[in-house]
C-alpha atoms as a PDB file:
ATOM      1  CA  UNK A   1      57.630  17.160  93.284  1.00  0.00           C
ATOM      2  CA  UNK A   2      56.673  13.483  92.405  1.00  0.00           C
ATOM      3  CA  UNK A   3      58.844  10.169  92.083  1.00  0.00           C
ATOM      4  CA  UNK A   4      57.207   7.876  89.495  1.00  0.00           C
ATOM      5  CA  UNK A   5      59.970   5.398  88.810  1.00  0.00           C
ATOM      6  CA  UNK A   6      60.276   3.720  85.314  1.00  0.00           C
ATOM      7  CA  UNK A   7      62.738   1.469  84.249  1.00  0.00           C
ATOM      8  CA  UNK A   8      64.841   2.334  81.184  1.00  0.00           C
ATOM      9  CA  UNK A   9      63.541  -0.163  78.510  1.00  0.00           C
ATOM     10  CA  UNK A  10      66.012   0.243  75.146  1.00  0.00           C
ATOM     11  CA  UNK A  11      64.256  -1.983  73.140  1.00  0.00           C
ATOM     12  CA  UNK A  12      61.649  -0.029  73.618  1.00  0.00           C
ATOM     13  CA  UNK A  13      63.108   3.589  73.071  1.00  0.00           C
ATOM     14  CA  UNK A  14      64.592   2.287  69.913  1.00  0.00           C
ATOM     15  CA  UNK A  15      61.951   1.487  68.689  1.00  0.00           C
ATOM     16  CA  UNK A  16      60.089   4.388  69.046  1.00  0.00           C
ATOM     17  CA  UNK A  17      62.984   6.053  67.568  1.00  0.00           C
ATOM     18  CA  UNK A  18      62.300   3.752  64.373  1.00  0.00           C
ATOM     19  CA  UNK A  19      58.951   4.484  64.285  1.00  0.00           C
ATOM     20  CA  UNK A  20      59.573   7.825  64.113  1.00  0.00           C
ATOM     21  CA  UNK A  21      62.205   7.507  61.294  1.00  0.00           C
ATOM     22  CA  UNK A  22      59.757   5.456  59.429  1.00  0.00           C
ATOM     23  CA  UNK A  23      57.283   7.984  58.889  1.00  0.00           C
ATOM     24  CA  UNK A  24      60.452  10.641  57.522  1.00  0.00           C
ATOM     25  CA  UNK A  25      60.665  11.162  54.397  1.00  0.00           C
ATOM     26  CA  UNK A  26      63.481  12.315  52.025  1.00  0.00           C
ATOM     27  CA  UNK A  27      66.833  13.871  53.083  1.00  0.00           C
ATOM     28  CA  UNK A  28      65.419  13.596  56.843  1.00  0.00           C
ATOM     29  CA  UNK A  29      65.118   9.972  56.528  1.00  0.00           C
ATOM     30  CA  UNK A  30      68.542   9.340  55.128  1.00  0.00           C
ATOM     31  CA  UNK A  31      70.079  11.594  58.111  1.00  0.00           C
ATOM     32  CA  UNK A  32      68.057   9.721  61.021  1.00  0.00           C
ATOM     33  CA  UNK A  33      69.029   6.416  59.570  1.00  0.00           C
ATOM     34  CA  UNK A  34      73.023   7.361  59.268  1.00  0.00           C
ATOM     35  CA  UNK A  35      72.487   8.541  62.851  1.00  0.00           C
ATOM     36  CA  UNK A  36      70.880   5.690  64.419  1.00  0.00           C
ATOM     37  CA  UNK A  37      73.863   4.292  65.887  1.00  0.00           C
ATOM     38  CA  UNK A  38      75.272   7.442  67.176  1.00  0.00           C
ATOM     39  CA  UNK A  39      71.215   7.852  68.799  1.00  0.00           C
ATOM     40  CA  UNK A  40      71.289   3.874  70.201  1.00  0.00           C
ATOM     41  CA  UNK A  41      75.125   4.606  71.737  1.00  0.00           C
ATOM     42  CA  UNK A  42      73.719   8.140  73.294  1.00  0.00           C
ATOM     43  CA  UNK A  43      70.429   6.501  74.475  1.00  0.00           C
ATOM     44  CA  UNK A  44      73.006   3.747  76.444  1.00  0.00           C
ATOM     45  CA  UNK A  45      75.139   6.488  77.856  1.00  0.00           C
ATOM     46  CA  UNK A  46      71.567   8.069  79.073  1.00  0.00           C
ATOM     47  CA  UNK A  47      70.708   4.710  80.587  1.00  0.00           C
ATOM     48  CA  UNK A  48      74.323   4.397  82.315  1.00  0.00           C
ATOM     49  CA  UNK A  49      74.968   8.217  83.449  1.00  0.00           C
ATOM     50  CA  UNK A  50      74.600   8.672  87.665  1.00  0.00           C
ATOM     51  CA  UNK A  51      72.871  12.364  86.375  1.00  0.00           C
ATOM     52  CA  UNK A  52      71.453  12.936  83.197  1.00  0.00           C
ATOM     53  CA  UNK A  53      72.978  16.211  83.637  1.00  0.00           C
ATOM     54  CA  UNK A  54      76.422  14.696  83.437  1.00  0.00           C
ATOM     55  CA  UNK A  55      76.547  13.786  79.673  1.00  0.00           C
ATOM     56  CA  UNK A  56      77.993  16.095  77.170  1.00  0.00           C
ATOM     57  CA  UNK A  57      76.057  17.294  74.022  1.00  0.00           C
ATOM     58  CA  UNK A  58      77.925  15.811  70.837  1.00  0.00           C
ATOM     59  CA  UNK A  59      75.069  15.535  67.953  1.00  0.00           C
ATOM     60  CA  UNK A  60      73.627  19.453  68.256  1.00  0.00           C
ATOM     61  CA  UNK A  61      77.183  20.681  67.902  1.00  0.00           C
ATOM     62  CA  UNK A  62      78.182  17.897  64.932  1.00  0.00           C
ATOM     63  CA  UNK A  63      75.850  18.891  62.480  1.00  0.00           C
ATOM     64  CA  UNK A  64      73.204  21.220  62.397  1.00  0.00           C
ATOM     65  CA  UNK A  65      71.280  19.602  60.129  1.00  0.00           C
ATOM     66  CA  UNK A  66      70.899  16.365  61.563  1.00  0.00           C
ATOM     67  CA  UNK A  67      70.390  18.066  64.817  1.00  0.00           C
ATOM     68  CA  UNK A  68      67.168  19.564  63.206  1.00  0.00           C
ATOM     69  CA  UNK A  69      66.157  15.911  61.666  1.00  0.00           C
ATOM     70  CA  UNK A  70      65.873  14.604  65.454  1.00  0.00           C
ATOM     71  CA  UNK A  71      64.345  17.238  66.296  1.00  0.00           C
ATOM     72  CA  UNK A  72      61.486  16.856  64.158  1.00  0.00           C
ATOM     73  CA  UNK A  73      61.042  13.591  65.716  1.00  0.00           C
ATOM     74  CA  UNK A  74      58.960  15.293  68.156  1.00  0.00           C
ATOM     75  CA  UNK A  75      56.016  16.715  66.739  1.00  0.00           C
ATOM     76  CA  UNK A  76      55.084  12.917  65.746  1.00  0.00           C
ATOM     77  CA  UNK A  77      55.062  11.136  69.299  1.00  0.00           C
ATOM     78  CA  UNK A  78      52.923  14.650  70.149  1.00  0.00           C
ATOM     79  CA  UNK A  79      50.014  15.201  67.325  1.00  0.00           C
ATOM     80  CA  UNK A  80      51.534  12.828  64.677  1.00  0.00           C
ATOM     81  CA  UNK A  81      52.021   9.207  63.998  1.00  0.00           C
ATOM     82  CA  UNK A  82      52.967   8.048  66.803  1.00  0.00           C
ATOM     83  CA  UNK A  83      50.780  10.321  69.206  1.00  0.00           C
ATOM     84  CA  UNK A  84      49.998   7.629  71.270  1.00  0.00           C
ATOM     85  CA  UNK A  85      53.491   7.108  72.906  1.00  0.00           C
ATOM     86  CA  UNK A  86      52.817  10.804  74.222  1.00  0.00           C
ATOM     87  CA  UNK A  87      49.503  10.007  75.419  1.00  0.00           C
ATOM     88  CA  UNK A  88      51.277   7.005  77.427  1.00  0.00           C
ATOM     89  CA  UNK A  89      54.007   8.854  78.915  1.00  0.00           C
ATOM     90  CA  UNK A  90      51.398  11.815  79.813  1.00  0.00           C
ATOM     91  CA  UNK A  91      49.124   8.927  81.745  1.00  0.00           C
ATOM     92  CA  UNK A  92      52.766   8.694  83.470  1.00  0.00           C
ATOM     93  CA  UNK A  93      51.404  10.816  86.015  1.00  0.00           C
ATOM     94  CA  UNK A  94      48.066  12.945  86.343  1.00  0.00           C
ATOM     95  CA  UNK A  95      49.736  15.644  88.162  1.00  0.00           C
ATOM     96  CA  UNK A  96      52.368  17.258  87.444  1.00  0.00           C
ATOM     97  CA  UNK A  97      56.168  15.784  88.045  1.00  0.00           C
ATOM     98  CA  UNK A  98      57.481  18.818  88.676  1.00  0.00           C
ATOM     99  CA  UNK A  99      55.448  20.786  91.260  1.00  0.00           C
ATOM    100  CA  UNK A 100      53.288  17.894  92.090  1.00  0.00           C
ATOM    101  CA  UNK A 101      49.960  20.267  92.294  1.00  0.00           C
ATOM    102  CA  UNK A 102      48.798  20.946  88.962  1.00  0.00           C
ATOM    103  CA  UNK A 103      47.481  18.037  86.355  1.00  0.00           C
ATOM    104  CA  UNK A 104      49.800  17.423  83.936  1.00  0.00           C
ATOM    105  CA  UNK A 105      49.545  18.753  80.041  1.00  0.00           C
ATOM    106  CA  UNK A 106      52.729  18.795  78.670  1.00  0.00           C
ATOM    107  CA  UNK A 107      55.804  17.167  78.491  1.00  0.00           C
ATOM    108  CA  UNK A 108      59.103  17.954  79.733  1.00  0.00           C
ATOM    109  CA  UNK A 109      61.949  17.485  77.878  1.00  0.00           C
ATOM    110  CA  UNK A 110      64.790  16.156  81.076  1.00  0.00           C
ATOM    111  CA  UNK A 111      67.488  17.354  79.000  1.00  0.00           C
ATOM    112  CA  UNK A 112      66.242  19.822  75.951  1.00  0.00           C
ATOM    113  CA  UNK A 113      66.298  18.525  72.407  1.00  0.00           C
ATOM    114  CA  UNK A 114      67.869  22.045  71.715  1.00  0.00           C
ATOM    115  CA  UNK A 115      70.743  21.198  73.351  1.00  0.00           C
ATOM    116  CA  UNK A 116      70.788  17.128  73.285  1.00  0.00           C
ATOM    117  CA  UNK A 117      68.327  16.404  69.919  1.00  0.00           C
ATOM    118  CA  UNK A 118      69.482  12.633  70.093  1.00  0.00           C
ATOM    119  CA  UNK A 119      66.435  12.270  73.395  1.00  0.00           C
ATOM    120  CA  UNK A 120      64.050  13.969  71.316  1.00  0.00           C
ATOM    121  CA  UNK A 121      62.047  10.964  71.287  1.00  0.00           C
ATOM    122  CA  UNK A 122      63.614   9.018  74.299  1.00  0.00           C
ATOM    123  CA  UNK A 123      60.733   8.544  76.794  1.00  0.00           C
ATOM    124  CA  UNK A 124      62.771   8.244  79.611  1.00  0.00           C
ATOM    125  CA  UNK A 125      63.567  12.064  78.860  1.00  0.00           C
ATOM    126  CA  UNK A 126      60.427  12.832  78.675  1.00  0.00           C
ATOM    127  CA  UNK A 127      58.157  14.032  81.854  1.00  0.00           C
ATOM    128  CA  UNK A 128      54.646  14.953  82.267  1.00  0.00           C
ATOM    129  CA  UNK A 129      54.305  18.371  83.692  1.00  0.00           C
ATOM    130  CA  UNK A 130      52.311  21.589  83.839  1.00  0.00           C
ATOM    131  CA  UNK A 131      52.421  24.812  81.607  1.00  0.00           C
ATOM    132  CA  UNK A 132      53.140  27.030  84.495  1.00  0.00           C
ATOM    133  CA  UNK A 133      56.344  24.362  85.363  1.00  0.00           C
ATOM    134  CA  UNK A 134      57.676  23.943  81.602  1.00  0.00           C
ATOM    135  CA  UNK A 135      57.762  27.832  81.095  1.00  0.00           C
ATOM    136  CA  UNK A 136      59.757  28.131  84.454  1.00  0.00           C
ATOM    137  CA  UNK A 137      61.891  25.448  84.277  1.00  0.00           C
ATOM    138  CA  UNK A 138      63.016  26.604  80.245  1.00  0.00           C
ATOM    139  CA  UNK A 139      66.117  24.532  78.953  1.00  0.00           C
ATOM    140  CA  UNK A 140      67.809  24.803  82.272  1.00  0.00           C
ATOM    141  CA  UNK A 141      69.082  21.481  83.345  1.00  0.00           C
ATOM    142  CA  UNK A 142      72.762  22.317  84.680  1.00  0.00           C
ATOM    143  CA  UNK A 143      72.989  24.262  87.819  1.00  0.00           C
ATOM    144  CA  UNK A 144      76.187  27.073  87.676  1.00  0.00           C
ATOM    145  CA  UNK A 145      78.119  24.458  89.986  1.00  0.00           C
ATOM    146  CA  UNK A 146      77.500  21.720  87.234  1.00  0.00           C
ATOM    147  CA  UNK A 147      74.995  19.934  89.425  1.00  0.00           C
ATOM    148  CA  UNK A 148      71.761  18.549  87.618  1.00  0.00           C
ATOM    149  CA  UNK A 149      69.062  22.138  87.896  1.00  0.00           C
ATOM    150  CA  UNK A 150      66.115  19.774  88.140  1.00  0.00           C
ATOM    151  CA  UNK A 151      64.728  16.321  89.816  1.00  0.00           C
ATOM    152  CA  UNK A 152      63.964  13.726  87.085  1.00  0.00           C
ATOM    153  CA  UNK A 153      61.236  11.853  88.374  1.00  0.00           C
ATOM    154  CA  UNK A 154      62.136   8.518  86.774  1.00  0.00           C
ATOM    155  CA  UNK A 155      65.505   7.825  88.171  1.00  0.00           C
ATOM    156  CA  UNK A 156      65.577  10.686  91.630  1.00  0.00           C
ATOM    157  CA  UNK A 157      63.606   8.707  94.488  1.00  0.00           C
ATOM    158  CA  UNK A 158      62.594  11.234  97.307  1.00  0.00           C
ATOM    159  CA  UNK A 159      62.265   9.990 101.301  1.00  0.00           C
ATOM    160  CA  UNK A 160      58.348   9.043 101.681  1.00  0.00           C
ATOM    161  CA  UNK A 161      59.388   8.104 105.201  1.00  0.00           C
ATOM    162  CA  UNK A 162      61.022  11.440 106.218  1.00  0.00           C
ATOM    163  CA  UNK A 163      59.610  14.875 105.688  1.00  0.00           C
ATOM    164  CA  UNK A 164      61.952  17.207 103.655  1.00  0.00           C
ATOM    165  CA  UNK A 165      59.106  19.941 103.391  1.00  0.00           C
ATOM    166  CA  UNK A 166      57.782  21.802 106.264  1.00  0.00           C
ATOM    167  CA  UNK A 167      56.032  25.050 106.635  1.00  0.00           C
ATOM    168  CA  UNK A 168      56.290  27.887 109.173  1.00  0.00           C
ATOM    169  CA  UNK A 169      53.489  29.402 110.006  1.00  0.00           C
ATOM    170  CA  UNK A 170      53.368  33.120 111.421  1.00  0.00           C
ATOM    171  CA  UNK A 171      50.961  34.892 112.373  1.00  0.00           C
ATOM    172  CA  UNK A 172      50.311  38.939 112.131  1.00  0.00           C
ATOM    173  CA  UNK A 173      48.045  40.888 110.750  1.00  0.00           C
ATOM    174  CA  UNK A 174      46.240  37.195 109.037  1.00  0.00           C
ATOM    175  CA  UNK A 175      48.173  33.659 109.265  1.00  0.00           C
ATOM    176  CA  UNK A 176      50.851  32.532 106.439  1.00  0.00           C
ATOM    177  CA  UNK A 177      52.486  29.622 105.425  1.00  0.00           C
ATOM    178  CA  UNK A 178      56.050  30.048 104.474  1.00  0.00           C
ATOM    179  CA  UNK A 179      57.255  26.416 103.071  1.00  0.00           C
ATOM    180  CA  UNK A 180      60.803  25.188 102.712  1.00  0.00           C
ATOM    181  CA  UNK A 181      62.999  22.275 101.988  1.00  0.00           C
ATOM    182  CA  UNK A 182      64.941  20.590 104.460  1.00  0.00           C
ATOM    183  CA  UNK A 183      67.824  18.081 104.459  1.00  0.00           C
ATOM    184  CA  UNK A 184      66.939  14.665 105.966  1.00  0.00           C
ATOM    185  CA  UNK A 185      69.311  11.850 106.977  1.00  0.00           C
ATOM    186  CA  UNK A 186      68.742   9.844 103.898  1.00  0.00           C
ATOM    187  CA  UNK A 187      69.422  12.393 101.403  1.00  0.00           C
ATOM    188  CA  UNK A 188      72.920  12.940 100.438  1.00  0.00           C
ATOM    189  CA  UNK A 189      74.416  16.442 100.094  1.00  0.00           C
ATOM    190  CA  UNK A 190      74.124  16.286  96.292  1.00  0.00           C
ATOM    191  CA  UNK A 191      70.520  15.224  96.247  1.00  0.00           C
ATOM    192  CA  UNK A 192      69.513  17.816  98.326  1.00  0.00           C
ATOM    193  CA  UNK A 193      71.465  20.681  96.568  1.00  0.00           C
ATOM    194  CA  UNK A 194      69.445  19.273  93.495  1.00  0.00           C
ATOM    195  CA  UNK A 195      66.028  19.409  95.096  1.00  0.00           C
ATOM    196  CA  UNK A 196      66.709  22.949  97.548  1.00  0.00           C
ATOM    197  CA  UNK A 197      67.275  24.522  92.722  1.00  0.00           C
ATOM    198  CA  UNK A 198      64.209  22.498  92.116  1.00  0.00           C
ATOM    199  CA  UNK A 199      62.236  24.038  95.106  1.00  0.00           C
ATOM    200  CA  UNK A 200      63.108  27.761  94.192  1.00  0.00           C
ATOM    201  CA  UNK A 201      63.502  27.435  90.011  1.00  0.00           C
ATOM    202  CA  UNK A 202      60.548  27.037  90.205  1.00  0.00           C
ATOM    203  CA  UNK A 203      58.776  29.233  93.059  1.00  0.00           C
ATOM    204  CA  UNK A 204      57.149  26.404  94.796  1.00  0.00           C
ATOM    205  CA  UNK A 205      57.093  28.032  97.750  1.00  0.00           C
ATOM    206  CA  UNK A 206      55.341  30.966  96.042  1.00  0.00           C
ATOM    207  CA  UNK A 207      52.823  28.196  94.935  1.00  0.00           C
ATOM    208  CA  UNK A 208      52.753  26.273  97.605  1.00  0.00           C
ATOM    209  CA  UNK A 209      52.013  29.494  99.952  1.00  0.00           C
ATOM    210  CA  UNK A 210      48.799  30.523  98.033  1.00  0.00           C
ATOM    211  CA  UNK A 211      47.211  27.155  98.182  1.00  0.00           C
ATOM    212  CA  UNK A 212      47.565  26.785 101.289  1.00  0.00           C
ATOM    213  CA  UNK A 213      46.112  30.615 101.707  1.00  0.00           C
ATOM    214  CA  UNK A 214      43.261  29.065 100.130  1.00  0.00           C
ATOM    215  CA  UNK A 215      42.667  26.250 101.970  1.00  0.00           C
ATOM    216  CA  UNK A 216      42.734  27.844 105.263  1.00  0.00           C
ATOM    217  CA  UNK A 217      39.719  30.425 104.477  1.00  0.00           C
ATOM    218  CA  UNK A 218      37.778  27.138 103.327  1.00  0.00           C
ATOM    219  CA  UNK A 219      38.265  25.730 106.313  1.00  0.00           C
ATOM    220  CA  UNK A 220      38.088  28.911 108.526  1.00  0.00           C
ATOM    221  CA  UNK A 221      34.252  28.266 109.269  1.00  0.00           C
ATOM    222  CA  UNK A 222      34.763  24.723 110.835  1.00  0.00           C
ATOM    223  CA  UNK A 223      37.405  25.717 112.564  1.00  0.00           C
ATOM    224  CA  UNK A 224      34.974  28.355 114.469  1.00  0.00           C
ATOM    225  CA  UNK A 225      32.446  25.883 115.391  1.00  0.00           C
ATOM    226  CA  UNK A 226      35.136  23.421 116.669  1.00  0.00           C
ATOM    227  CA  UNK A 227      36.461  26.210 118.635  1.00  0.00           C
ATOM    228  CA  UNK A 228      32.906  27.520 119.829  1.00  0.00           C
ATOM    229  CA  UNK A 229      32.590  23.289 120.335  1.00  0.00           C
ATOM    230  CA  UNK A 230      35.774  22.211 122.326  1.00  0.00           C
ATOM    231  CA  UNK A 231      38.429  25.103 121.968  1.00  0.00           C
ATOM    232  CA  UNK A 232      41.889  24.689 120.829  1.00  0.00           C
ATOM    233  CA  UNK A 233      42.099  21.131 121.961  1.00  0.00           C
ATOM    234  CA  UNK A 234      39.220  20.852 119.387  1.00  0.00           C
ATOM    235  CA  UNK A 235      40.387  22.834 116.793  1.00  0.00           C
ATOM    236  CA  UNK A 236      43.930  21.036 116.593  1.00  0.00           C
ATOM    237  CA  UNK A 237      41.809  17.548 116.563  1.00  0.00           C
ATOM    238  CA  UNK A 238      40.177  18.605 113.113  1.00  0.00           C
ATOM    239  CA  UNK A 239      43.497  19.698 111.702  1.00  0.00           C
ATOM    240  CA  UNK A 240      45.324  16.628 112.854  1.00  0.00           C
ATOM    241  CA  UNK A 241      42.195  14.369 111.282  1.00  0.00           C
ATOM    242  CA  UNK A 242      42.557  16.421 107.765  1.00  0.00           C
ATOM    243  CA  UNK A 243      46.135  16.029 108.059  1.00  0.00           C
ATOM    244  CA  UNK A 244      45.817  12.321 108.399  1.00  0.00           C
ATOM    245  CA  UNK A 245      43.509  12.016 105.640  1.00  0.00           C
ATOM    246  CA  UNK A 246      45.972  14.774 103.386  1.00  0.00           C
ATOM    247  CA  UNK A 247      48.745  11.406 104.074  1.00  0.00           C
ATOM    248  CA  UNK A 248      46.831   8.878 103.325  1.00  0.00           C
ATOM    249  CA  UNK A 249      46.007  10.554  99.614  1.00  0.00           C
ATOM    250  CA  UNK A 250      48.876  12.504  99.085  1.00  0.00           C
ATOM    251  CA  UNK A 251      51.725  11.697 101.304  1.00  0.00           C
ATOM    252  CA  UNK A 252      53.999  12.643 103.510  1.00  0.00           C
ATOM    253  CA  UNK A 253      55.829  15.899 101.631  1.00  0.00           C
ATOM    254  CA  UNK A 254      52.271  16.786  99.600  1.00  0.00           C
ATOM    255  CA  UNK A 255      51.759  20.826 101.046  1.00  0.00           C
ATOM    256  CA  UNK A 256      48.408  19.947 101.993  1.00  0.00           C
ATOM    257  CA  UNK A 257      49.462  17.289 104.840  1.00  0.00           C
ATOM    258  CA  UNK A 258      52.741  19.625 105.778  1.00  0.00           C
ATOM    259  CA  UNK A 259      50.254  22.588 105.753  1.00  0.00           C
ATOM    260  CA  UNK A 260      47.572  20.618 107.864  1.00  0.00           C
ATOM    261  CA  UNK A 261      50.306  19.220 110.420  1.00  0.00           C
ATOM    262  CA  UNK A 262      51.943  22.684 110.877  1.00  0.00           C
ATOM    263  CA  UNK A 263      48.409  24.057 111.766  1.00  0.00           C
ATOM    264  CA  UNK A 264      47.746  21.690 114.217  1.00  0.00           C
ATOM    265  CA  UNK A 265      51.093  22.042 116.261  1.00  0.00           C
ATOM    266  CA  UNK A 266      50.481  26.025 115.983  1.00  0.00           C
ATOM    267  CA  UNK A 267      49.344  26.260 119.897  1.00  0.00           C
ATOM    268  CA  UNK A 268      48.893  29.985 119.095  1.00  0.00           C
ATOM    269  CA  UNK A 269      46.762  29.654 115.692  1.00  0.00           C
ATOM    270  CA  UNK A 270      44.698  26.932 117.331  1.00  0.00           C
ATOM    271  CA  UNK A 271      43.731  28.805 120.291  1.00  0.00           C
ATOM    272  CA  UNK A 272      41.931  32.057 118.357  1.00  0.00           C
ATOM    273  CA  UNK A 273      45.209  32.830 116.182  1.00  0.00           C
ATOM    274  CA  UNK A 274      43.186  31.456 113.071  1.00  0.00           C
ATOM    275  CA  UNK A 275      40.627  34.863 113.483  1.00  0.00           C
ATOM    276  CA  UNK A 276      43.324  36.621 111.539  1.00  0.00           C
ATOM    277  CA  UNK A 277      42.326  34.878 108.337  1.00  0.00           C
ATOM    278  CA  UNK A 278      38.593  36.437 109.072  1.00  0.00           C
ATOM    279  CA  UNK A 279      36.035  37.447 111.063  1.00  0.00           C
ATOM    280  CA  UNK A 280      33.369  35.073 112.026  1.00  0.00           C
ATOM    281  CA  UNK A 281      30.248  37.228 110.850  1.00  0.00           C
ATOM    282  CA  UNK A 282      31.308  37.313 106.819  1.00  0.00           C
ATOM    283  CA  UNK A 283      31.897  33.410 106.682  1.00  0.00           C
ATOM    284  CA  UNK A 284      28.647  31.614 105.733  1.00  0.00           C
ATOM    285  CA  UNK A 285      28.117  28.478 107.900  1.00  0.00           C
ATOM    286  CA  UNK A 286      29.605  25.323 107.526  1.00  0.00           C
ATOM    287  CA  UNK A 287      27.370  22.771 109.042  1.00  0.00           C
ATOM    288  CA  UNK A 288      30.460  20.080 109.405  1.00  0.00           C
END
């Protein structure tokens, strides 16, 4: 889950839309120019809305032909003519918007050109994400309540003073990380029904519980020798260091620093609870 704030440029989004009807040809080009006043008054209602999710679909439902002319606006910002306006809005953000993990490949249409063809080519609608997150997140973008489904990373700012993720950690027969999304002070009841869809859409908890799976069994042999070193006092030392370092990079609700934190105030998983991820004889040394 990333913010990467952009400002809503319509100069700009117009005239990628024109560059796009430009290169159409034939009855395609007559449609986008008829509808390039009903595509400049949707792009301002876009701009205006408090939720993207709020607006109404008018031009899918109007015509289903000039609904498919949009759409084929696409395909050009992608591999065609204008392919460099997707290569921009993909250098948006290296990783992806959506789970904030995995590097970005694809973009998202916000709202779907199936349902709302007239942001085909809107950038504003358009966020980098990953495979995995696209395929998950589908054409959703209403929740059944009529609540917006999905953060949009331009225009939904998340606390990077208050942690909304944390992670319980239990410990049985090995150690797991079960993460979850928590209401702070500064987010309203609205924003946070938004992000709690977000978080399970899309099974970041899931995700977010396997990588931190794998980073405990890499760090499993230091966490030995600090232990063999200085104890649990030791142990929670390195963990709070890494989870310093995990802020400083990634921030205060990346999994890696909740993970790292969570760790450290585990008195029970610093003090010999970590030899349920493994026994000390199959890990290779570490030589920290």
């Amino acid at each position: 889950m990333l913010w990467r704030p952009q400002g809503f440029d319509a100069a700009y989004e117009m005239a990628v839309f024109d560059a796009a009807r430009a290169n159409a040809s034939g009855d395609t080009s007559v449609r986008l120019a008829t509808l390039r006043r009903d595509v400049c008054a949707a792009y301002t209602s876009y701009a205006g809305s408090g939720a993207a999710s709020d607006l109404t679909p008018v031009l899918a439902k109007a015509d289903a032909l000039n609904a498919a002319a949009l759409r084929r606006n696409y395909p050009k910002i992608r591999s065609g003519v204008e392919k460099e306006v997707g290569a921009r809005l993909l250098s948006r953000s290296r990783k992806c918007c959506l789970c904030g993990h995995a590097p970005s490949a694809q973009l998202d249409h916000h709202l779907p050109k199936t349902t709302f063809p007239e942001f085909s080519v809107l950038t504003f609608n358009l966020i980098p994400v990953c495979a995995d997150c696209n395929f998950k997140k589908r054409e959703l973008y209403r929740r059944s309540d009529g609540g917006p489904a999905f953060l949009h990373a331009y225009r939904d700012p998340l606390p990077t003073t208050e942690a909304f993720l944390v992670a319980d950690i239990s410990i049985s027969v090995t150690v797991a990380a079960d993460f979850r999304v928590v209401q702070t002070p500064s987010i309203a009841d609205p924003a946070f029904a938004t992000l709690q869809h977000h978080f399970e859409s899309l099974d970041l908890a899931d995700l977010y519980g396997e990588l931190a799976t794998e980073l405990m069994g890499e760090k499993l042999t230091p966490i030995y020798e600090y232990y063999d070193e200085g104890g649990a006092g030791l142990v929670q030392r390195y963990l709070q260091r890494d989870a310093l370092g995990a802020l400083r990079r990634h921030g205060l609700n990346h999994w890696k620093r909740v993970l790292l934190d969570a760790l450290a105030d585990d008195t029970d998983f610093c003090d010999g609870g970590f030899t349920h991820l493994g026994d000390r004889e199959e890990l290779p040394l570490s030589g920290h």
